[in-house]
C-alpha atoms as a PDB file:
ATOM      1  CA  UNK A   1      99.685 111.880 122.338  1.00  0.00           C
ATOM      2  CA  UNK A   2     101.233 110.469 119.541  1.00  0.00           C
ATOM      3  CA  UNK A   3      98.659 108.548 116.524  1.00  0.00           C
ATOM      4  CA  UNK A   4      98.693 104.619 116.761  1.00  0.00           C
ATOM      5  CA  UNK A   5      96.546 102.880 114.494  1.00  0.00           C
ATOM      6  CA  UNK A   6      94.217 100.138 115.739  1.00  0.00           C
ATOM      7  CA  UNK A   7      94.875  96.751 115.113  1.00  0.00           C
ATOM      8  CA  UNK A   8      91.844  96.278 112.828  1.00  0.00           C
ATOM      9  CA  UNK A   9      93.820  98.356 110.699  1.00  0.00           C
ATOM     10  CA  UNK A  10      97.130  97.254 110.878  1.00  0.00           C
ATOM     11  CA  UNK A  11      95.599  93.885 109.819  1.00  0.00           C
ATOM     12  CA  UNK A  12      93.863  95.227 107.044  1.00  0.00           C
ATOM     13  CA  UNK A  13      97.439  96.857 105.674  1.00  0.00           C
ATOM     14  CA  UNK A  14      99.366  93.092 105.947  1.00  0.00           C
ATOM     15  CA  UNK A  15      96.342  91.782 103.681  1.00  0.00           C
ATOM     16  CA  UNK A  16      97.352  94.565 100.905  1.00  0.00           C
ATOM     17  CA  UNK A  17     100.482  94.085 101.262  1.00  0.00           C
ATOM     18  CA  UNK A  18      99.942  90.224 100.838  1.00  0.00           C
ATOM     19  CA  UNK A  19      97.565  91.112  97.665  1.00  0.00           C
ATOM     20  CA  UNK A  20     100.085  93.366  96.580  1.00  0.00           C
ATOM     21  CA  UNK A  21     102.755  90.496  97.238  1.00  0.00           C
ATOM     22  CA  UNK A  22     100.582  88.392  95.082  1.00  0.00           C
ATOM     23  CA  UNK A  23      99.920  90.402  92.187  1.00  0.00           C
ATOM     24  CA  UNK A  24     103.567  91.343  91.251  1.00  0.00           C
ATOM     25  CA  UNK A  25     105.053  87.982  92.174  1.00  0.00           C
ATOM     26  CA  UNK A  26     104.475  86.721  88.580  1.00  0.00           C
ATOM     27  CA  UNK A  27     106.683  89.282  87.424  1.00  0.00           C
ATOM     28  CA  UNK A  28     109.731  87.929  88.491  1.00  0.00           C
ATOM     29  CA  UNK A  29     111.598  84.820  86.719  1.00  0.00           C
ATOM     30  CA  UNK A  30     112.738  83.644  90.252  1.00  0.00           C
ATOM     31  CA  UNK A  31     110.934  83.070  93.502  1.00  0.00           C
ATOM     32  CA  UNK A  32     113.706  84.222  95.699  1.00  0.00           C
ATOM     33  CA  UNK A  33     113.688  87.611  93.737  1.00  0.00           C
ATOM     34  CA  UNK A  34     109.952  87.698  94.142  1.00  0.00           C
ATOM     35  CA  UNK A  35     110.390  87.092  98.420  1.00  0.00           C
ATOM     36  CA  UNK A  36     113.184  89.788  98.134  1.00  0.00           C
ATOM     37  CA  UNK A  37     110.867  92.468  96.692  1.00  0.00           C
ATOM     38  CA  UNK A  38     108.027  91.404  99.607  1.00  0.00           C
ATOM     39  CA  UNK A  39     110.451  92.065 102.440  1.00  0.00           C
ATOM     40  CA  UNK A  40     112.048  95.216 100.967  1.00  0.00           C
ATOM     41  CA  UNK A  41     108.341  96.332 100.613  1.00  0.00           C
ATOM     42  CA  UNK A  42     107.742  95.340 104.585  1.00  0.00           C
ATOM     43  CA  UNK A  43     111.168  97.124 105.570  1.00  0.00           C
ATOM     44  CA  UNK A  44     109.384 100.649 103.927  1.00  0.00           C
ATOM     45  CA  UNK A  45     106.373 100.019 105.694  1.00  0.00           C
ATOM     46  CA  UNK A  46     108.577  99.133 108.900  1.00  0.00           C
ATOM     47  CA  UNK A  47     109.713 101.030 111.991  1.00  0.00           C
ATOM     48  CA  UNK A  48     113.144 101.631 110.802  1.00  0.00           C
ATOM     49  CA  UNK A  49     114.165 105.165 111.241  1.00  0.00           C
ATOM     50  CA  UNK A  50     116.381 105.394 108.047  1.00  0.00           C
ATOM     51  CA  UNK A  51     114.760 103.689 105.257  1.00  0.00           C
ATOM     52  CA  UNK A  52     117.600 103.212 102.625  1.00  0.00           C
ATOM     53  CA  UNK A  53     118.709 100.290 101.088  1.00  0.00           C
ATOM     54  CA  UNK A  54     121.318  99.421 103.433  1.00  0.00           C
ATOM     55  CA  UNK A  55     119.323 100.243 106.638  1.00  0.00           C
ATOM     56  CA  UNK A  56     116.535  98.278 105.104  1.00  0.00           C
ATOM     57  CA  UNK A  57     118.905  94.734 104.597  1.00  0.00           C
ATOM     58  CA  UNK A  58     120.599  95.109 107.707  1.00  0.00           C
ATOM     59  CA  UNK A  59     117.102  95.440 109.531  1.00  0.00           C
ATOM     60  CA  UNK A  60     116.171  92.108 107.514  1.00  0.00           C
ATOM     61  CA  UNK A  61     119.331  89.933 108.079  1.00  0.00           C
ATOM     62  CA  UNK A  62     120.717  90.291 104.863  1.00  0.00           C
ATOM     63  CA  UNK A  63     124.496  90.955 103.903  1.00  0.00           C
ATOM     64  CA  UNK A  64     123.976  93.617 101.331  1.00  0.00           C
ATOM     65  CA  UNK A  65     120.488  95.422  99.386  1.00  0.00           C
END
């Protein structure tokens, strides 16, 4: 039987990932770069099979990475 995590957990990773989403955002001159990073960080943690750039913006909506 294949591992699934409990929901508990999965929780607990979309606060870090908002934290983490948080802490860097500063970092970047403009918001919509800052909102970029945050989903291609979601797309790695994400259920796509392939996970390169072009898999990842397709999965996300966007024209290109």
């Amino acid at each position: 039987m294949p591992w699934s995590p409990e929901r508990r957990t999965v929780r607990g990773w979309r606060r870090d990932l908002d934290a983490l989403s948080a802490r860097i955002a500063p970092r970047f001159s403009r918001s919509d770069l800052g909102r970029r990073v945050n989903t291609y960080l979601e797309g790695l943690l994400g259920a796509a099979r392939r996970k390169n750039s072009w898999q990842l913006a397709e999965d996300v909506g966007d024209e290109s990475p």
